[in-house]
N, C-alpha and C. Protein backbone atom coordinates (compact mmCIF):
# COMPACT_ATOMS: atom_id res chain seq x y z
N UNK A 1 124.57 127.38 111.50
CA UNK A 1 123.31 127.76 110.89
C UNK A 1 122.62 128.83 111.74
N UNK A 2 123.22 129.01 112.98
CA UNK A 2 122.86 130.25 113.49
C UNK A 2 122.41 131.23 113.00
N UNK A 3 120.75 131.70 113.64
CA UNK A 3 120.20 133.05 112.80
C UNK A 3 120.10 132.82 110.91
N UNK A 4 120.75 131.98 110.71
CA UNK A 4 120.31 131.99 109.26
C UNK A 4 118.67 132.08 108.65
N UNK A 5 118.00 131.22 109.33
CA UNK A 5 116.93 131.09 108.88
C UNK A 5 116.03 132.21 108.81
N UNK A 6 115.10 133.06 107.93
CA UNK A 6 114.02 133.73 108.38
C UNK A 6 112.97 133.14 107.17
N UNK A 7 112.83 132.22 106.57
CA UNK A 7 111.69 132.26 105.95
C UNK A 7 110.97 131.60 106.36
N UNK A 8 109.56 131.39 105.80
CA UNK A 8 108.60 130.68 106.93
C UNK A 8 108.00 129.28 105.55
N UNK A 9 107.62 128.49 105.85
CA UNK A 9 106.86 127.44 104.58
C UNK A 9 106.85 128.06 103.48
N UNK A 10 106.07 128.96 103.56
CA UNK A 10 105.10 129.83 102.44
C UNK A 10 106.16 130.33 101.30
N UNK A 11 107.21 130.81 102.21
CA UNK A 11 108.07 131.46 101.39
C UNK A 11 109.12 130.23 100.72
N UNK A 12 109.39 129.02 100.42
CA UNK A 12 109.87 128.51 99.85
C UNK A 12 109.11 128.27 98.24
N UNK A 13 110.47 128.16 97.62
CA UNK A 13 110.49 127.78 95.98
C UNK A 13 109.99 126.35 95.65
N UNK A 14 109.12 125.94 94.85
CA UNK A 14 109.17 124.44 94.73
C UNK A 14 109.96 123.52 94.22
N UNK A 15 111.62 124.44 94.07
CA UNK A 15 112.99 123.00 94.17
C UNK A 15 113.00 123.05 95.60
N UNK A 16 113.15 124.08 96.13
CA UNK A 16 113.04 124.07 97.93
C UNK A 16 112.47 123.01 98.28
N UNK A 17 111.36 123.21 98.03
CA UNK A 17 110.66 122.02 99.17
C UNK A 17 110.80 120.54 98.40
N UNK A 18 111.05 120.47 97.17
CA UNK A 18 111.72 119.30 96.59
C UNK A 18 112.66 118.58 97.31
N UNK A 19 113.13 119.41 97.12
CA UNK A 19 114.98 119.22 98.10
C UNK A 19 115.09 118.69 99.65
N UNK A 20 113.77 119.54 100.34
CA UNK A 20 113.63 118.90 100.95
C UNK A 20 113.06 117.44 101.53
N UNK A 21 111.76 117.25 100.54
CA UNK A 21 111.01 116.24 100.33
C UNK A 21 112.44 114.81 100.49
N UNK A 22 113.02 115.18 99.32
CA UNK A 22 114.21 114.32 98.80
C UNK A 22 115.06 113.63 100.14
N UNK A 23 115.24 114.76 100.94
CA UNK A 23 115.96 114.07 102.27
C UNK A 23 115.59 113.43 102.90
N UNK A 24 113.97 113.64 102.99
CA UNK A 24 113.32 111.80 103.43
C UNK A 24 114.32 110.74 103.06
N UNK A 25 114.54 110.84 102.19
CA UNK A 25 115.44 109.31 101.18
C UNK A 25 116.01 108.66 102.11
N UNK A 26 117.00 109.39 102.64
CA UNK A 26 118.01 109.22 103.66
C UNK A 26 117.53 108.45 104.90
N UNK A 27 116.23 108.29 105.07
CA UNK A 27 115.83 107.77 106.33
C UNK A 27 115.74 106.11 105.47
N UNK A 28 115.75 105.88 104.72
CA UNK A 28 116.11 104.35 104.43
C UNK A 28 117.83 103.99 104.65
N UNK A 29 118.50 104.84 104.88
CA UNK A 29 119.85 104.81 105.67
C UNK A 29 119.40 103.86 107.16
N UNK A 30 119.73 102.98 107.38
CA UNK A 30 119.82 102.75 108.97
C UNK A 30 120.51 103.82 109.77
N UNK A 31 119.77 103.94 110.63
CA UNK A 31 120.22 105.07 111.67
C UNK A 31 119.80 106.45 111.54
N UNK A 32 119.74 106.83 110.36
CA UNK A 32 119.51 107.82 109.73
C UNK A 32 117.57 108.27 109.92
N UNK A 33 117.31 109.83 110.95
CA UNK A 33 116.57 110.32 111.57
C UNK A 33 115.34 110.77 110.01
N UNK A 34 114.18 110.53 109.80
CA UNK A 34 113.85 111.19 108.60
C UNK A 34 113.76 112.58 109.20
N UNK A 35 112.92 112.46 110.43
CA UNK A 35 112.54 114.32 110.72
C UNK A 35 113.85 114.88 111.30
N UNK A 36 115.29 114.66 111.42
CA UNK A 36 116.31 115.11 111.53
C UNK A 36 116.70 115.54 110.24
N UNK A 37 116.64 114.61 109.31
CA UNK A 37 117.44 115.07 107.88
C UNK A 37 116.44 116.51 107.36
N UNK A 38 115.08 116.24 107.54
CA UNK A 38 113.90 117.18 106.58
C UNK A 38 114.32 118.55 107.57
N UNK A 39 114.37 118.27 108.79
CA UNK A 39 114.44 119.34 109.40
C UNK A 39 115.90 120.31 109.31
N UNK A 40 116.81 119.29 109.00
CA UNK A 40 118.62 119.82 109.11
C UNK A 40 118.69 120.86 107.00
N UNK A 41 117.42 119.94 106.47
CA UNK A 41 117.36 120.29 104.87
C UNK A 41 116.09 121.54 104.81
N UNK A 42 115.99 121.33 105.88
CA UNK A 42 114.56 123.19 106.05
C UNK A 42 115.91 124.40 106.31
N UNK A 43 116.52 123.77 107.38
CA UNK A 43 117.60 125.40 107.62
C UNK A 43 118.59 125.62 106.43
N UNK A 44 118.90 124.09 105.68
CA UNK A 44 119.64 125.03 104.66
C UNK A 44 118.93 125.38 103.54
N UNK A 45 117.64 125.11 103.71
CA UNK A 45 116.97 126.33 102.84
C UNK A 45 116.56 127.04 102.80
N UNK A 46 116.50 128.09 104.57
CA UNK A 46 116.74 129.38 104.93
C UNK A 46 115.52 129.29 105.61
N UNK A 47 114.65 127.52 106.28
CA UNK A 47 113.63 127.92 107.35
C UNK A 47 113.79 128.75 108.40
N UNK A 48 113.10 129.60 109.64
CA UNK A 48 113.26 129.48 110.47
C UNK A 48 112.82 128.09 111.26
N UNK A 49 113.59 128.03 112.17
CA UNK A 49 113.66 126.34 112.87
C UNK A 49 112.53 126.15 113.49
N UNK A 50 111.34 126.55 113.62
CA UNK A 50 110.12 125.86 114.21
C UNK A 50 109.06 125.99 112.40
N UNK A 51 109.72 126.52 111.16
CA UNK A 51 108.67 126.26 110.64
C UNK A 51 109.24 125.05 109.65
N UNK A 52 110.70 124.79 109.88
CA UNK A 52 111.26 123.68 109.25
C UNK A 52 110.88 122.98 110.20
N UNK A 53 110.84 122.61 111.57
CA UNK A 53 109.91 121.56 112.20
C UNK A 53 108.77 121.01 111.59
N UNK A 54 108.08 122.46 111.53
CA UNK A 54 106.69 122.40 111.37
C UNK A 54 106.42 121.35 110.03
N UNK A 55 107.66 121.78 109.12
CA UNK A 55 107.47 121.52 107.74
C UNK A 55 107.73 119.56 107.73
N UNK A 56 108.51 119.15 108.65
CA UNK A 56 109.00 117.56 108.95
C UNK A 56 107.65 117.22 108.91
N UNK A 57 107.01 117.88 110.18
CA UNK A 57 106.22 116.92 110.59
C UNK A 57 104.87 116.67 109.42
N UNK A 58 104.86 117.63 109.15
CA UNK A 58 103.59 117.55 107.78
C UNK A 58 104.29 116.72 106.63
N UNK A 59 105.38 116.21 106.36
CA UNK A 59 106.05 115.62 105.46
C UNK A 59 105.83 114.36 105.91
N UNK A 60 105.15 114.20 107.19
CA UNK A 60 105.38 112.72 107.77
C UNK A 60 104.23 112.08 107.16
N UNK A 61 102.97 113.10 106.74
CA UNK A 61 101.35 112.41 106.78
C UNK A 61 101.20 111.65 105.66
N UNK A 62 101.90 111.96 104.81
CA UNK A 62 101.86 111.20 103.41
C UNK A 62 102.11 109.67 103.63
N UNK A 63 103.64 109.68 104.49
CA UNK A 63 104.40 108.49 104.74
C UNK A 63 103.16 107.28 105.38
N UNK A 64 102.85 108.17 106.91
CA UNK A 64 102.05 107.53 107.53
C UNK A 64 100.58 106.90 106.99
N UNK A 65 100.13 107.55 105.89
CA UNK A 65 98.68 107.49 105.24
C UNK A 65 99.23 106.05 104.69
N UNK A 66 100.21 106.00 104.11
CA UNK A 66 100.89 105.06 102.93
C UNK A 66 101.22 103.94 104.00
N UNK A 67 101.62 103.76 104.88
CA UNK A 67 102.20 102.65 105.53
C UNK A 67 100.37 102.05 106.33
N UNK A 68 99.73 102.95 106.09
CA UNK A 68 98.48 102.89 107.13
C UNK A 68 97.74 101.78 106.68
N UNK A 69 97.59 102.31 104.60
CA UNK A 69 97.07 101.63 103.69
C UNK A 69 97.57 100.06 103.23
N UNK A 70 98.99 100.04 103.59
CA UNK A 70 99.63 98.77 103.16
C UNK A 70 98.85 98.05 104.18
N UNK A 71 99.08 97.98 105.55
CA UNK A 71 99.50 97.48 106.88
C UNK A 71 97.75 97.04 107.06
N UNK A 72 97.36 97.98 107.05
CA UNK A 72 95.37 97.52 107.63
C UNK A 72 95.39 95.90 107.26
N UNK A 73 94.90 96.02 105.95
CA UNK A 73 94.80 95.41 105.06
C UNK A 73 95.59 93.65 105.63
N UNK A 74 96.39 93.44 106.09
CA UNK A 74 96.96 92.63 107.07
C UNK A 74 96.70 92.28 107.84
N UNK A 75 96.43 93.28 109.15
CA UNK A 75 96.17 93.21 110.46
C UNK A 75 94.48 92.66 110.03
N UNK A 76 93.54 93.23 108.82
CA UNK A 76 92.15 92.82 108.63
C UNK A 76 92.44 90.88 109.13
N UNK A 77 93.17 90.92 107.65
CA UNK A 77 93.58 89.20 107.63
C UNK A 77 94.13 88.35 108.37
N UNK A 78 94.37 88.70 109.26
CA UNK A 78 95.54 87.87 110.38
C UNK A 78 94.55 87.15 111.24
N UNK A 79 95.21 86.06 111.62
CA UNK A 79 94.37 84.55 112.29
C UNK A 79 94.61 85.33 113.85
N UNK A 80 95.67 86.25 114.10
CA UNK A 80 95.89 86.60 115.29
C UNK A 80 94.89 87.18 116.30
N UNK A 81 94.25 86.52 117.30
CA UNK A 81 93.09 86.91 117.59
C UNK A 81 93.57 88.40 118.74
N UNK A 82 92.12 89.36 118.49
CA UNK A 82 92.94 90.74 119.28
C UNK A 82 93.77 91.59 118.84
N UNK A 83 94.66 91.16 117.57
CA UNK A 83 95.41 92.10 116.81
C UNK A 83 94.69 93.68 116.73
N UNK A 84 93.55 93.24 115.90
CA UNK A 84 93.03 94.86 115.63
C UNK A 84 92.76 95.83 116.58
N UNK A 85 92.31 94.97 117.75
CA UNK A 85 91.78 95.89 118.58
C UNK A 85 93.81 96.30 119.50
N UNK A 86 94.32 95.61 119.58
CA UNK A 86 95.75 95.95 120.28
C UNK A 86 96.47 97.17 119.37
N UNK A 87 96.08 96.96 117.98
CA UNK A 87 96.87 97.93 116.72
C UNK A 87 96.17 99.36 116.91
N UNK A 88 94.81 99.41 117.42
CA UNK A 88 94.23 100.01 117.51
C UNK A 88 94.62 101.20 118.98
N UNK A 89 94.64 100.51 120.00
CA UNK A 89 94.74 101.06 120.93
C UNK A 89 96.14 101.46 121.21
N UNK A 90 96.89 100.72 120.01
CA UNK A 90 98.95 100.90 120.14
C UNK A 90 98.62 102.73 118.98
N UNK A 91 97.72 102.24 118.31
CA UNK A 91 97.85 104.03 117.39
C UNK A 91 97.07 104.78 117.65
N UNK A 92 96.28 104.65 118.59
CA UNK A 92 95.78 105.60 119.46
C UNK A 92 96.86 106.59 120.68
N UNK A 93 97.68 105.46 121.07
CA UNK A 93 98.33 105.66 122.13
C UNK A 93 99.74 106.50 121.44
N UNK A 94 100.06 106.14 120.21
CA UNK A 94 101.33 106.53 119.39
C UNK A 94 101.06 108.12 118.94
N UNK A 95 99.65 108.62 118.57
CA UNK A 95 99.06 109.36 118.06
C UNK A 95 99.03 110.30 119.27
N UNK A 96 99.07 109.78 120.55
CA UNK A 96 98.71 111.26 121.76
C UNK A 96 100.30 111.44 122.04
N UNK A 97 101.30 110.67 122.25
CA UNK A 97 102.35 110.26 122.16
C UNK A 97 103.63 111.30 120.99
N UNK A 98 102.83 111.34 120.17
CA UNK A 98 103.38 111.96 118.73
C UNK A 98 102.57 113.85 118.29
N UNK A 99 101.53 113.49 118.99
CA UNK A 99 100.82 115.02 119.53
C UNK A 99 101.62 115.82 120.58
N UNK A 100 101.92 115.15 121.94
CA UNK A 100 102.82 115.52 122.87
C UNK A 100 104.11 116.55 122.35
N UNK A 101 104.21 115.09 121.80
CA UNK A 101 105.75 115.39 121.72
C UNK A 101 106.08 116.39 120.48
N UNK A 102 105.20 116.84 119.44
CA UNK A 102 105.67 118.16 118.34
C UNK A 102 104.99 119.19 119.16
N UNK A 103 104.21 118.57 120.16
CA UNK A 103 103.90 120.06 121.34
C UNK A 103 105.06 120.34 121.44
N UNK A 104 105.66 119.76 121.96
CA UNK A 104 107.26 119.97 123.15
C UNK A 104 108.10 120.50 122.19
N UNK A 105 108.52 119.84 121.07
CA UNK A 105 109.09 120.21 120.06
C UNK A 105 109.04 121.88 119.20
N UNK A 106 107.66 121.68 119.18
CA UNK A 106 107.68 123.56 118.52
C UNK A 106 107.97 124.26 119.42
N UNK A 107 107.41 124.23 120.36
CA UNK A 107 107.61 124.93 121.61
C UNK A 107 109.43 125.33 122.06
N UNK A 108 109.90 124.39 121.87
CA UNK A 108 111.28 124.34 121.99
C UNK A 108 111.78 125.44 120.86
N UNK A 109 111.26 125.31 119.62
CA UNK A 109 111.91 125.66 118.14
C UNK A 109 111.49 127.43 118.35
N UNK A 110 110.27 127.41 119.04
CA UNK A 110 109.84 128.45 118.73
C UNK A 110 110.85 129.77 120.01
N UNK A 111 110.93 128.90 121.52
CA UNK A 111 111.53 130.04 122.16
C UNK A 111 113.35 129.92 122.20
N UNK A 112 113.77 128.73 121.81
CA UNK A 112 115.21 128.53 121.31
C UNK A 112 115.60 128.69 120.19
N UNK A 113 115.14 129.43 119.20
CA UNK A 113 115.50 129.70 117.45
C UNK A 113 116.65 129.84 117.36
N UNK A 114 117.78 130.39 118.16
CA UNK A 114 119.35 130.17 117.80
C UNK A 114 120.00 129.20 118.29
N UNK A 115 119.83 128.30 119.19
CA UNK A 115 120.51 126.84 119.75
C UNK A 115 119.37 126.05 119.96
N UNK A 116 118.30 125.72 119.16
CA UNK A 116 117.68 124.55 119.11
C UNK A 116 117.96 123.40 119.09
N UNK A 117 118.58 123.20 118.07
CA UNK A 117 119.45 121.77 117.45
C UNK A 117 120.84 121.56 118.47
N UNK A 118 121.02 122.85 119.70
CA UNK A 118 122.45 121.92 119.84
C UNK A 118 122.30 120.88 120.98
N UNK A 119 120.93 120.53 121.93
CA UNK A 119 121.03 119.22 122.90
C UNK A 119 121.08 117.96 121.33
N UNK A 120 120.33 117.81 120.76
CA UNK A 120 120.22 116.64 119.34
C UNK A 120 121.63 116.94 118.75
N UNK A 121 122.39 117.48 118.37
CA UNK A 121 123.56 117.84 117.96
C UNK A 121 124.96 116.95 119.31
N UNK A 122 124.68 117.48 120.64
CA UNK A 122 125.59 117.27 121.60
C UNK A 122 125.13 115.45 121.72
N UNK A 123 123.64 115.06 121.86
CA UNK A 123 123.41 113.68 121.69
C UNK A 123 124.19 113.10 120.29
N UNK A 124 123.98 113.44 119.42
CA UNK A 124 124.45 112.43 118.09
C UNK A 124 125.76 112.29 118.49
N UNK A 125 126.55 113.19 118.97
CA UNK A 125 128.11 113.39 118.90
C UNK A 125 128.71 112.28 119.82
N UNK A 126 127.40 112.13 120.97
CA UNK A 126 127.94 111.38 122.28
C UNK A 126 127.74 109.89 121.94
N UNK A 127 126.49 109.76 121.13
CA UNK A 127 125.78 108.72 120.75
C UNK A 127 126.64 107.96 120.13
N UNK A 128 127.06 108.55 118.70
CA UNK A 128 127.75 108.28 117.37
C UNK A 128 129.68 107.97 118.05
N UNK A 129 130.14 108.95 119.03
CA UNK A 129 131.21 108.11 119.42
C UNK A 129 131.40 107.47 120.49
N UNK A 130 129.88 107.03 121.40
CA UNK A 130 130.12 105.84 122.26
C UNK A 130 129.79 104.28 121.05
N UNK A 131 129.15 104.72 120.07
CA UNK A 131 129.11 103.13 119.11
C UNK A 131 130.25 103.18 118.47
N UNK A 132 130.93 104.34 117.98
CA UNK A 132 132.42 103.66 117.44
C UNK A 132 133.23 103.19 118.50
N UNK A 133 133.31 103.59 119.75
CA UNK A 133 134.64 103.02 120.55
C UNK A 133 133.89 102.07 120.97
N UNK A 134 132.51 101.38 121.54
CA UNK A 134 132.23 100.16 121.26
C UNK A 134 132.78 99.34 120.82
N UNK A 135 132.16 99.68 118.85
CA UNK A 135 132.59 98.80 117.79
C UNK A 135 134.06 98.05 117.70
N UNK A 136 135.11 99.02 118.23
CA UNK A 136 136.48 98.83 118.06
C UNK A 136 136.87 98.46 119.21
N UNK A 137 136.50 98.28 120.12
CA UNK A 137 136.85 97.25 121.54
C UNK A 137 136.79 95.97 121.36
């Protein structure tokens, strides 16, 4: 996918960003990365790689709003004393945590645009065949 990419958000079609939307799916796969798939489904639709980042991570707010709305609503009700205030200070802490880290991330996308993906690429490879020769021992 080298150099392929030059378009930026703006410039996608709305099957484009369909298409991409869609690869969320895949993160109900076990194992399976959502902002890996949205991001691997931005370059083949001709992102450049920090605005297909860019594009994951804004794909995430919907998810997160939605899991926010189920979940409260729970933690309100729970006999568990301290919950709210622990849920509270765990998504506070997840939130500077998740700020950090698409710092680090664009930053990466933005001055590596032709070998971004290959340390996450060289991990999956190492990852994916230390659990098969595991599995088969």
């Amino acid at each position: 996918m080298k150099g392929r990419g030059r378009k930026e958000i703006q410039d996608l079609s709305y099957s484009q960003a369909i298409i991409i939307g869609l690869f969320q799916e895949l993160a109900l796969v076990p194992g399976f990365s959502r902002s890996g798939a949205t991001i691997t489904a931005g370059f083949w639709m001709g992102l450049k790689h920090g605005a297909s980042a860019r594009l994951s991570m804004l794909l995430a707010t919907p998810i997160i709003i939605g899991a926010g709305i189920l979940e409260v609503p729970r933690i309100l009700h729970t006999s568990t004393t301290g919950l709210l205030q622990i849920s509270i200070l765990g998504g506070v802490i997840a939130g500077i945590a998740a700020y950090i880290s698409v710092w680090v991330l664009m930053r990466w996308f933005n001055t590596n645009e032709a070998t971004a993906m290959r340390p996450f690429a060289w991990y999956c490879w190492i990852v994916g065949l230390g659990v098969l020769v595991t599995r088969f021992i």
